[in-house]
PDB file of N, CA and C in Angstrom:
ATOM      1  N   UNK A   1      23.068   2.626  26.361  1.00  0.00           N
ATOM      2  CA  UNK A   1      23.237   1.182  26.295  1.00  0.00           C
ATOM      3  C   UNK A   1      24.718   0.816  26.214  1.00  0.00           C
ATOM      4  N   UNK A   2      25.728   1.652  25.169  1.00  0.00           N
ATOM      5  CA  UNK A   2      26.855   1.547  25.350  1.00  0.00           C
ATOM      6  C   UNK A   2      27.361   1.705  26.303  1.00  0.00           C
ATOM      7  N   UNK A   3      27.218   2.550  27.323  1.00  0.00           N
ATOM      8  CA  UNK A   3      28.032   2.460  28.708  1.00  0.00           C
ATOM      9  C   UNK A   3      27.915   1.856  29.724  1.00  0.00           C
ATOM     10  N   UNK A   4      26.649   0.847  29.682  1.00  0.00           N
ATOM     11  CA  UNK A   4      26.177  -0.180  30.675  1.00  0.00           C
ATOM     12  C   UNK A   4      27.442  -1.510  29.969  1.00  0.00           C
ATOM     13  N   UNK A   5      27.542  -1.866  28.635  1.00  0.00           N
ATOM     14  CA  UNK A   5      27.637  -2.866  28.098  1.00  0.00           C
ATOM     15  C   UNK A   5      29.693  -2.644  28.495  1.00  0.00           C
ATOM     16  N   UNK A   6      30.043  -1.311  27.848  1.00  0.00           N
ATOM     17  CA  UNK A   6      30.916  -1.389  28.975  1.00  0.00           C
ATOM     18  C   UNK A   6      31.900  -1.705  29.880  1.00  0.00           C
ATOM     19  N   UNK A   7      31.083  -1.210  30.326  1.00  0.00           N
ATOM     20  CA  UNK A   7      31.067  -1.810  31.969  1.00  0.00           C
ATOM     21  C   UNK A   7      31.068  -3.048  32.194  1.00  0.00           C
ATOM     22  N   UNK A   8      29.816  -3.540  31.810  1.00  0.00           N
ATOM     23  CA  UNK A   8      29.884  -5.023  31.962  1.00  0.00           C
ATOM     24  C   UNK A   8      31.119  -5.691  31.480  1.00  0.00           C
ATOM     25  N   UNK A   9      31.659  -5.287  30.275  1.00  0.00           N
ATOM     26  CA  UNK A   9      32.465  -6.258  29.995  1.00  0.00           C
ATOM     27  C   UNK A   9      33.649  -5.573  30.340  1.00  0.00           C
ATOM     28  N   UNK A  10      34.481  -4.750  31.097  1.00  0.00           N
ATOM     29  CA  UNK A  10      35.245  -4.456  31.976  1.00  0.00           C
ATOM     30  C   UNK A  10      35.300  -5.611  33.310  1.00  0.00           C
ATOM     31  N   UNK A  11      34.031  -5.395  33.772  1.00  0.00           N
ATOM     32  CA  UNK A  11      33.873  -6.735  34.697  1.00  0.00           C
ATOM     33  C   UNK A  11      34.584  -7.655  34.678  1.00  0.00           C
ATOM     34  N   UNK A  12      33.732  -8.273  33.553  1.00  0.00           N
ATOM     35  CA  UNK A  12      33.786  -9.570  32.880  1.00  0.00           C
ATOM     36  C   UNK A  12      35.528  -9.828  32.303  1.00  0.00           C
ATOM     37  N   UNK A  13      36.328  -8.710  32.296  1.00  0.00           N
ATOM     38  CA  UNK A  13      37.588  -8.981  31.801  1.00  0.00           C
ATOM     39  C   UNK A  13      37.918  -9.110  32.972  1.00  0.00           C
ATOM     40  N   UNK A  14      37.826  -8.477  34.147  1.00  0.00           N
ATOM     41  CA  UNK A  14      38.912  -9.022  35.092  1.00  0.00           C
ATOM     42  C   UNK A  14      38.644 -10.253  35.404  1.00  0.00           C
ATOM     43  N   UNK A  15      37.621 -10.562  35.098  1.00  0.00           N
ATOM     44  CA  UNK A  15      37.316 -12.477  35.397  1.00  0.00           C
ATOM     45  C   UNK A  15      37.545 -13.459  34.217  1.00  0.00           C
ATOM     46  N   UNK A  16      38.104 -12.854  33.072  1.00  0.00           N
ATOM     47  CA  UNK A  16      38.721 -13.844  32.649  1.00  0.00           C
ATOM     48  C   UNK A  16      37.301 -14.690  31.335  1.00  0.00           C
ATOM     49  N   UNK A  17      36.379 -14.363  31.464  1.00  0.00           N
ATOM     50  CA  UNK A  17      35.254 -14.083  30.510  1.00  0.00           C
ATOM     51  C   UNK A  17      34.443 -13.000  29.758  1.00  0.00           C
ATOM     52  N   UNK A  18      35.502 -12.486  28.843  1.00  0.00           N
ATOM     53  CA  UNK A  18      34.958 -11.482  28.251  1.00  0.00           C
ATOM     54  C   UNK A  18      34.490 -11.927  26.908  1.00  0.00           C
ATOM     55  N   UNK A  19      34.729 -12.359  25.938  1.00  0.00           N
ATOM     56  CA  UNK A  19      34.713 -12.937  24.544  1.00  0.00           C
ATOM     57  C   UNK A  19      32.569 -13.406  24.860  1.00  0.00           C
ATOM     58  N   UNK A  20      32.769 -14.491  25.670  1.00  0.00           N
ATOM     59  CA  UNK A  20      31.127 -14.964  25.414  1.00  0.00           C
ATOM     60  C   UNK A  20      30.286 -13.680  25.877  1.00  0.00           C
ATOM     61  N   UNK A  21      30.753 -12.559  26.709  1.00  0.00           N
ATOM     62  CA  UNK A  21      29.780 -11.685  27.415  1.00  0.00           C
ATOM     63  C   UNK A  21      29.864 -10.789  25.752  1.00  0.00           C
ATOM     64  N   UNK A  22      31.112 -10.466  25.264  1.00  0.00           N
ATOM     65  CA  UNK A  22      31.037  -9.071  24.525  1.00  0.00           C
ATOM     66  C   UNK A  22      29.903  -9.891  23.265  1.00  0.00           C
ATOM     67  N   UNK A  23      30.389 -11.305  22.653  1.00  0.00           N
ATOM     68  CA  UNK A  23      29.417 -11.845  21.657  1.00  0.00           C
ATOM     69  C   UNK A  23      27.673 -11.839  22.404  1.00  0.00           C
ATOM     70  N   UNK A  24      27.489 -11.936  23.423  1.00  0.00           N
ATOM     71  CA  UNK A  24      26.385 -12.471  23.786  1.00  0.00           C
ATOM     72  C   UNK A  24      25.486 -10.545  24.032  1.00  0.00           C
ATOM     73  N   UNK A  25      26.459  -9.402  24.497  1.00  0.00           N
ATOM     74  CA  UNK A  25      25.818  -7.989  24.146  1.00  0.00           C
ATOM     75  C   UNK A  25      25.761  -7.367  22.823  1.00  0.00           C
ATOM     76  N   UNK A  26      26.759  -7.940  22.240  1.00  0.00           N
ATOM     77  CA  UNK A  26      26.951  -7.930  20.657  1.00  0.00           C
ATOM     78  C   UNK A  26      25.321  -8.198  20.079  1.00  0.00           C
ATOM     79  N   UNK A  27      24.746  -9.218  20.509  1.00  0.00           N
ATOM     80  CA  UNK A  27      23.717 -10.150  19.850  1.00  0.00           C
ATOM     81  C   UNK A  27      22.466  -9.149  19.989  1.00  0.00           C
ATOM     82  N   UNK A  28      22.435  -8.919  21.443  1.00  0.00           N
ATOM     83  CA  UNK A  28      21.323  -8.419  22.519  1.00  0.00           C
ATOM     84  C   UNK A  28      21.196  -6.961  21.348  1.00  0.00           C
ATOM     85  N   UNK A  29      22.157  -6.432  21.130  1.00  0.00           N
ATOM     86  CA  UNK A  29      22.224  -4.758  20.360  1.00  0.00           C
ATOM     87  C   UNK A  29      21.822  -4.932  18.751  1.00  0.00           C
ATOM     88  N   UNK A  30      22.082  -6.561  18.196  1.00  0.00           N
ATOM     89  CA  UNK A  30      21.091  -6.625  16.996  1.00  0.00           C
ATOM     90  C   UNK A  30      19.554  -6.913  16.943  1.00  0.00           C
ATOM     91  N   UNK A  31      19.617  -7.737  18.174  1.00  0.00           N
ATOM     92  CA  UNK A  31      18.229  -7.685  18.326  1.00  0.00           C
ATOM     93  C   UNK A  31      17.558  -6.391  18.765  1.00  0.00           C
ATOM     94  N   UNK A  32      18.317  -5.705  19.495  1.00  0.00           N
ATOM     95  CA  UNK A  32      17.597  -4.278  19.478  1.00  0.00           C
ATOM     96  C   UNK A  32      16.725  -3.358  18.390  1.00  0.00           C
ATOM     97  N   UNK A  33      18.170  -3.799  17.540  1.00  0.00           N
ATOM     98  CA  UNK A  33      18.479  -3.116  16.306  1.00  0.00           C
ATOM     99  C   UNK A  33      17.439  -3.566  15.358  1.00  0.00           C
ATOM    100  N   UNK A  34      17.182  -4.746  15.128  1.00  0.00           N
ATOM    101  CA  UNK A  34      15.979  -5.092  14.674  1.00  0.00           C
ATOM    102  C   UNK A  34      14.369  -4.691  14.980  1.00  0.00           C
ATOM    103  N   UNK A  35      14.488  -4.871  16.312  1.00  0.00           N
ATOM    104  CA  UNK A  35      13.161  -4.581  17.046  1.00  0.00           C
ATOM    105  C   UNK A  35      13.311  -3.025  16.501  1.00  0.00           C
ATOM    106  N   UNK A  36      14.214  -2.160  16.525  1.00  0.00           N
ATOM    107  CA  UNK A  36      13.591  -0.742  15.764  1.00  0.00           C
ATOM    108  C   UNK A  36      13.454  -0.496  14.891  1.00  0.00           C
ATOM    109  N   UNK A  37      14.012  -1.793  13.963  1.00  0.00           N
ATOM    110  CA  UNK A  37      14.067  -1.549  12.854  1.00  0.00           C
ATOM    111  C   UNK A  37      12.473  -1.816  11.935  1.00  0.00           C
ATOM    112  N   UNK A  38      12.143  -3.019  12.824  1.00  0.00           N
ATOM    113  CA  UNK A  38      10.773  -3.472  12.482  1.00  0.00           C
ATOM    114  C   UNK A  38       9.667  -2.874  13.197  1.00  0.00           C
ATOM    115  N   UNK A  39       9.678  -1.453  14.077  1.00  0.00           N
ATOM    116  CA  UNK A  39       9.022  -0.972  14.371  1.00  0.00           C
ATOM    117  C   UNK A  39       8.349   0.187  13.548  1.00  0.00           C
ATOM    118  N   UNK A  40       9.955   1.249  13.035  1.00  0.00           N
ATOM    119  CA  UNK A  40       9.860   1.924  12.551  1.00  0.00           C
ATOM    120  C   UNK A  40       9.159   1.666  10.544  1.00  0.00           C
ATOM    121  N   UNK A  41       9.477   0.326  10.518  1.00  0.00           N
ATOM    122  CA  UNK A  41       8.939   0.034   9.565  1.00  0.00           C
ATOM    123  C   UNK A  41       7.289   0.166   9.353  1.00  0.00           C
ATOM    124  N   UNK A  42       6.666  -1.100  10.552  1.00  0.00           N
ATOM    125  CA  UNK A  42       5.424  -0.751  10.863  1.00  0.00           C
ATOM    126  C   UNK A  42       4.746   0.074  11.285  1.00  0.00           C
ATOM    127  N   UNK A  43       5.411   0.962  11.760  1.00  0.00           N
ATOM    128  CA  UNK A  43       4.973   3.294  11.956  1.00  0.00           C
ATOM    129  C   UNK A  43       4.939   3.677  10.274  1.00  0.00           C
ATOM    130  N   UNK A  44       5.457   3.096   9.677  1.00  0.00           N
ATOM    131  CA  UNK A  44       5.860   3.894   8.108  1.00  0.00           C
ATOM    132  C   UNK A  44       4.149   2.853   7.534  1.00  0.00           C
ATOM    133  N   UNK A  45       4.063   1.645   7.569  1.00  0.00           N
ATOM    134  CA  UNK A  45       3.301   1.282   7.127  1.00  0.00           C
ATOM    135  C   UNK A  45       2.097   1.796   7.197  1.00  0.00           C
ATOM    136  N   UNK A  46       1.887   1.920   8.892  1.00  0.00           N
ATOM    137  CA  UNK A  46       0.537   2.311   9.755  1.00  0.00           C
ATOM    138  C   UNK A  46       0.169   3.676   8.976  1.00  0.00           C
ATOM    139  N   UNK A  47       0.905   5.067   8.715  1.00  0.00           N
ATOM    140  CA  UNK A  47       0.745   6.123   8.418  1.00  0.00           C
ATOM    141  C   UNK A  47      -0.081   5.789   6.619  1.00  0.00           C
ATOM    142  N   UNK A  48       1.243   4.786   6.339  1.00  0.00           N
ATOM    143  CA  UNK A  48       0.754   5.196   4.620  1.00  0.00           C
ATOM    144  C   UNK A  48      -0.915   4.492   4.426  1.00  0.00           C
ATOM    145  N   UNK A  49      -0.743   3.581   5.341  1.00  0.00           N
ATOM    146  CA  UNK A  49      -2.442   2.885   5.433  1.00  0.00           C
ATOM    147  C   UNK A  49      -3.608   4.245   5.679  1.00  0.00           C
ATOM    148  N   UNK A  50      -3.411   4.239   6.760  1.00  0.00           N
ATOM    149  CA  UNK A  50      -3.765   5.642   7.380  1.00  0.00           C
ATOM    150  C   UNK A  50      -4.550   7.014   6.139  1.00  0.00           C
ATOM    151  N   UNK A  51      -3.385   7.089   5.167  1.00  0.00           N
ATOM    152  CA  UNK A  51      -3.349   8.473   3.884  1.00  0.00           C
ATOM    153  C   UNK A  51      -4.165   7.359   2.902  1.00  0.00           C
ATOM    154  N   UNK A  52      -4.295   6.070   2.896  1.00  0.00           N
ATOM    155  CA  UNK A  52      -4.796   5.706   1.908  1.00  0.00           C
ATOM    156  C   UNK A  52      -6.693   5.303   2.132  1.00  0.00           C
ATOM    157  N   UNK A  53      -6.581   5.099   3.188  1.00  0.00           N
ATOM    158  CA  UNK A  53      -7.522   5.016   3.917  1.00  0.00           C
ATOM    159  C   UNK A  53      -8.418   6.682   3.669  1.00  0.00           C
ATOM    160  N   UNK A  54      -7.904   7.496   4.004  1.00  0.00           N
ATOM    161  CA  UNK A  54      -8.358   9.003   4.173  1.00  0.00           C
ATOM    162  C   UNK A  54      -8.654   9.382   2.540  1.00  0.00           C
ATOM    163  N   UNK A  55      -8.113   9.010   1.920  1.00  0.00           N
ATOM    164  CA  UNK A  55      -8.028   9.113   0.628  1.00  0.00           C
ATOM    165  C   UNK A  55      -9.342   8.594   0.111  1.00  0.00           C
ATOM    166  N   UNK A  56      -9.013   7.633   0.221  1.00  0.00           N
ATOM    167  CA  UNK A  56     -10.536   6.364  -0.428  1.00  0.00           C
ATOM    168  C   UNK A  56     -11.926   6.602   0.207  1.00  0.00           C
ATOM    169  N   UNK A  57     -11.683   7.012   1.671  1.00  0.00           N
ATOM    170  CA  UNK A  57     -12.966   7.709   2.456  1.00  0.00           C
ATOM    171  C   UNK A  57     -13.807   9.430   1.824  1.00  0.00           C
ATOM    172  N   UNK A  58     -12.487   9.848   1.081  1.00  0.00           N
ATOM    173  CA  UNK A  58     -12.958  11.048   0.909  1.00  0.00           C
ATOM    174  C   UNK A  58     -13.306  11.143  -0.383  1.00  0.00           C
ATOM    175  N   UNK A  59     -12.957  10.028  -1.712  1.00  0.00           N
ATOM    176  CA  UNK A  59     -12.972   9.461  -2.944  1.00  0.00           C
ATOM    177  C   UNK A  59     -15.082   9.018  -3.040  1.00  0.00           C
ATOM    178  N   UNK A  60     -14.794   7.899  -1.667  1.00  0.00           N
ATOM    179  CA  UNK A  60     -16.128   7.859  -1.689  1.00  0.00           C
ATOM    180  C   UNK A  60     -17.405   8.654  -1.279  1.00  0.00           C
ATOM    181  N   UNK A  61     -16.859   9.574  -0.353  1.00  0.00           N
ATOM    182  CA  UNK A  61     -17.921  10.355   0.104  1.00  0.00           C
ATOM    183  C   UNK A  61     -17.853  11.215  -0.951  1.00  0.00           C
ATOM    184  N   UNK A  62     -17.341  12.029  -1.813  1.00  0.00           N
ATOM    185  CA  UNK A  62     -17.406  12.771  -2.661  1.00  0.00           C
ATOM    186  C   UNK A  62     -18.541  12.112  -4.039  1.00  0.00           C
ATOM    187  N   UNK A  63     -18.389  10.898  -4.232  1.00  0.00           N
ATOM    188  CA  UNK A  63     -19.198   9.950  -5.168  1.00  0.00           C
ATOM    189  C   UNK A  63     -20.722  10.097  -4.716  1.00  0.00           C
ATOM    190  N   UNK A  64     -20.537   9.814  -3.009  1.00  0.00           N
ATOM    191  CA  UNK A  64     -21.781   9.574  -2.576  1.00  0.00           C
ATOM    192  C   UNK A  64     -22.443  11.128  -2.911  1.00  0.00           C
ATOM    193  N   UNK A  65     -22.024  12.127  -2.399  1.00  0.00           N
ATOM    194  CA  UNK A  65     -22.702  13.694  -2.801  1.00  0.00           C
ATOM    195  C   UNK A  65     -22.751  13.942  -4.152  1.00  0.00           C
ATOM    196  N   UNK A  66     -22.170  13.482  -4.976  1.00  0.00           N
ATOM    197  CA  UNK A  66     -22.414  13.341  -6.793  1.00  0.00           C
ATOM    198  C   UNK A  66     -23.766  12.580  -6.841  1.00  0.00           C
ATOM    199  N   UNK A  67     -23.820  11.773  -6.630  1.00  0.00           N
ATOM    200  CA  UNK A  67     -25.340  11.287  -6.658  1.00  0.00           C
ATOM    201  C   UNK A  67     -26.050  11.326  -6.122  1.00  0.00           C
ATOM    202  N   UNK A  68     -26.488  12.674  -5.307  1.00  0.00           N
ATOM    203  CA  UNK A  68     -27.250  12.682  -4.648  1.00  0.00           C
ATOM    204  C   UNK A  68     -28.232  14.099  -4.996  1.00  0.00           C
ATOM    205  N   UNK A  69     -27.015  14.725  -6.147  1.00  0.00           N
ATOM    206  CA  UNK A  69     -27.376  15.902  -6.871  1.00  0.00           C
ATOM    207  C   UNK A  69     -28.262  15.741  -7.958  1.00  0.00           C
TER     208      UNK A  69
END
């Protein structure tokens, strides 16, 4: 991503508009940055749901074979 952005704003300097391009890829790379950030969050969530889920399934089936003895 860094070497596209760059580039671009190499471009963009010989024309005399670099400042709004570098703020405006600047922006584009937090929003990136976010979007992985809030991904990797919701992967961390999904898993711990996931172990708690497996947990409570195996909590109850174990109950259910206790009373069945």
């Amino acid at each position: 991503m860094g070497d596209k952005n760059n580039e671009a704003i190499g471009l963009y300097e010989k024309f005399g508009q670099s400042l709004p391009l570098k703020r405006k890829l600047h922006n584009n790379d937090q929003g990136e940055q976010k979007i992985n950030n809030e991904n990797k969050r919701i992967q961390a969530q999904k898993k711990h749901t996931q172990k708690t889920n497996k947990i409570e399934y195996q909590q109850m089936n174990q109950q259910a074979q206790e009373k069945q003895k």
